[in-house]
C-alpha atoms as a PDB file:
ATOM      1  CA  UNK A   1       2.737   7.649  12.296  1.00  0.00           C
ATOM      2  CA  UNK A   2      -0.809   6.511  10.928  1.00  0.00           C
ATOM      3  CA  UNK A   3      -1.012   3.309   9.563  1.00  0.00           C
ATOM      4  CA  UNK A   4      -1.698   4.271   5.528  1.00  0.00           C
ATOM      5  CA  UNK A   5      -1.637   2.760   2.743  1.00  0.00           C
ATOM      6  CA  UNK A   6       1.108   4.544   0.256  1.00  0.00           C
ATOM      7  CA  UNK A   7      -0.024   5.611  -2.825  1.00  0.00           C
ATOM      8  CA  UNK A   8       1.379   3.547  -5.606  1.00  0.00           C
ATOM      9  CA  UNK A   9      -0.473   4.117  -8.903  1.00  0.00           C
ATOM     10  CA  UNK A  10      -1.640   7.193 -11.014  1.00  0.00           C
ATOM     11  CA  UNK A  11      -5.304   6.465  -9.869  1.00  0.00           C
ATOM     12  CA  UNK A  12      -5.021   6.500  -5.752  1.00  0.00           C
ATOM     13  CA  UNK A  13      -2.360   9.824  -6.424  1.00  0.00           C
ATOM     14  CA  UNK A  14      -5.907  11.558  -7.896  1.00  0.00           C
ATOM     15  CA  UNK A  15      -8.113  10.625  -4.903  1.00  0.00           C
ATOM     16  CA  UNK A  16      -5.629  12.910  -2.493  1.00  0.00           C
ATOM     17  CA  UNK A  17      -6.609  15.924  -1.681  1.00  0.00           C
ATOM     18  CA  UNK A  18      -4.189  18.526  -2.999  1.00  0.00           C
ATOM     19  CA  UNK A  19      -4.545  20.756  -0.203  1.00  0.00           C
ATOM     20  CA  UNK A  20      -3.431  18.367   2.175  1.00  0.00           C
ATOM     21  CA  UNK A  21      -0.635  17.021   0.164  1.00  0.00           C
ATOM     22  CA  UNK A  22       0.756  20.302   0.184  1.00  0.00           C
ATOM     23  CA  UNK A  23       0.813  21.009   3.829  1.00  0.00           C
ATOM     24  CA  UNK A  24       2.385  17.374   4.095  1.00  0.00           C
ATOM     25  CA  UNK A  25       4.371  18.181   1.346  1.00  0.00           C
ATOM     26  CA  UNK A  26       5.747  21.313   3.337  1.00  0.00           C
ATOM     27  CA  UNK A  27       5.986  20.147   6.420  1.00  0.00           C
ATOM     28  CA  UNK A  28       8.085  16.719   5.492  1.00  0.00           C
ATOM     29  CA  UNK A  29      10.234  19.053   3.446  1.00  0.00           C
ATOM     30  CA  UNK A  30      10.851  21.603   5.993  1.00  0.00           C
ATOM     31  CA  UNK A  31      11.503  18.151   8.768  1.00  0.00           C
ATOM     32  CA  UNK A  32       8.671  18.577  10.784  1.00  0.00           C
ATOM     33  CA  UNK A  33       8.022  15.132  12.572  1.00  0.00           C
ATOM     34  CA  UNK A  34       6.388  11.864  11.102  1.00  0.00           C
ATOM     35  CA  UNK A  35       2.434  12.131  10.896  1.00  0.00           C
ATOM     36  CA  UNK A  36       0.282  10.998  13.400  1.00  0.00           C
ATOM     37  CA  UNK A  37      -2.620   8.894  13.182  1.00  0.00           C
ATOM     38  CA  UNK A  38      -4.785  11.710  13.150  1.00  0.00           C
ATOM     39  CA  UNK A  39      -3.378  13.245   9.724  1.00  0.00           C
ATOM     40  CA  UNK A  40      -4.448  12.069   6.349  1.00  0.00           C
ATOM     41  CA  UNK A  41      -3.591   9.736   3.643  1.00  0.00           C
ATOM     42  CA  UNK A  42      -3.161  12.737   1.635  1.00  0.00           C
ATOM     43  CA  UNK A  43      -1.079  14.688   4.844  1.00  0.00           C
ATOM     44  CA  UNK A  44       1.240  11.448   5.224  1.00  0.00           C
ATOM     45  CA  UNK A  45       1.849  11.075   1.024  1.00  0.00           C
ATOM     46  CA  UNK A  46       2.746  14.999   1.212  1.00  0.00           C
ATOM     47  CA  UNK A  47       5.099  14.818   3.623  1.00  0.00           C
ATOM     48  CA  UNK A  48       7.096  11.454   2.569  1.00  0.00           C
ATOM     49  CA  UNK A  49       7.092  13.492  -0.828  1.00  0.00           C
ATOM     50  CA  UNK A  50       8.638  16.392   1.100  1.00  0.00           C
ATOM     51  CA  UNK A  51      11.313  14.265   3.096  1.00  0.00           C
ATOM     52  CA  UNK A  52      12.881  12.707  -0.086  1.00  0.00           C
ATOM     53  CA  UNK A  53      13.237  15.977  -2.020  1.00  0.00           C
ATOM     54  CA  UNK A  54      14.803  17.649   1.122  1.00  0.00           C
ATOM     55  CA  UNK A  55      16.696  14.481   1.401  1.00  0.00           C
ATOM     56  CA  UNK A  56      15.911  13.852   4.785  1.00  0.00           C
ATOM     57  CA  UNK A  57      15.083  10.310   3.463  1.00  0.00           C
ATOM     58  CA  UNK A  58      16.071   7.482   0.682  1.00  0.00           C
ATOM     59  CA  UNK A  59      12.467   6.955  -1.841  1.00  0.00           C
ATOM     60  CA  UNK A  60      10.871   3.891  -0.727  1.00  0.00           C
ATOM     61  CA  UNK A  61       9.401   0.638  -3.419  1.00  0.00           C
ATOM     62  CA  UNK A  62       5.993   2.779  -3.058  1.00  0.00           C
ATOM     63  CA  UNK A  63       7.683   6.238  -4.438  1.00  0.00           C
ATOM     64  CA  UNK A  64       9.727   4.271  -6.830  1.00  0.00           C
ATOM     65  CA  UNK A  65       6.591   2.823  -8.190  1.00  0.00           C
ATOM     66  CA  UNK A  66       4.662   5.866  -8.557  1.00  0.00           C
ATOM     67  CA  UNK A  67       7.416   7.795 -10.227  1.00  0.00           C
ATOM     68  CA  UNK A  68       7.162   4.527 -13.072  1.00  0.00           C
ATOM     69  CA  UNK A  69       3.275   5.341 -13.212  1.00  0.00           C
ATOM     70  CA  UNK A  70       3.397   8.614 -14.493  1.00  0.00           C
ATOM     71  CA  UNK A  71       6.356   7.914 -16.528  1.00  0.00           C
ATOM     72  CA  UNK A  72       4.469   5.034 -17.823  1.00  0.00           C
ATOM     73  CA  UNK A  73       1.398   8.244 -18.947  1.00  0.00           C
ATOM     74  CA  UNK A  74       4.509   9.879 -21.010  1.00  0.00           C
ATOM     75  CA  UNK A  75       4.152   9.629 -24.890  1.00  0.00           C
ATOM     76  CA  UNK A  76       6.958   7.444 -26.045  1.00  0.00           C
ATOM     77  CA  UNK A  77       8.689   8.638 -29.399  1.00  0.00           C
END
């Protein structure tokens, strides 16, 4: 798999490119193998994305801590 950074906060989620987070998103979903290095940030993010709502795998600190980031962009009442 490519060595990426994983997106973590609110800001780095809107640099992705949604097109390729989609086809990442579909192929982790659907359990195509792990990225290469030749694939994208926004590929890789996509399919992790895909893999834990398939549950093919367990959300990792970096999913965890985006999930809080747009919570965190919520109104509170």
């Amino acid at each position: 798999m490519g060595d990426f950074t994983p997106v973590q906060t609110v800001g780095d989620f809107r640099m992705l490119d949604d097109g390729e987070t989609l086809e990442g998103y579909l192929d982790g979903f659907h359990g195509e193998a792990a990225p290469d290095s030749s694939r994208s940030r926004s590929y890789w993010h996509g399919w992790r994305n895909g893999m834990v709502d398939s549950s093919r795998c367990l959300p990792d600190h970096a999913h965890l801590a985006l999930a809080e980031a747009f919570l965190d962009l919520a109104p509170r009442h």
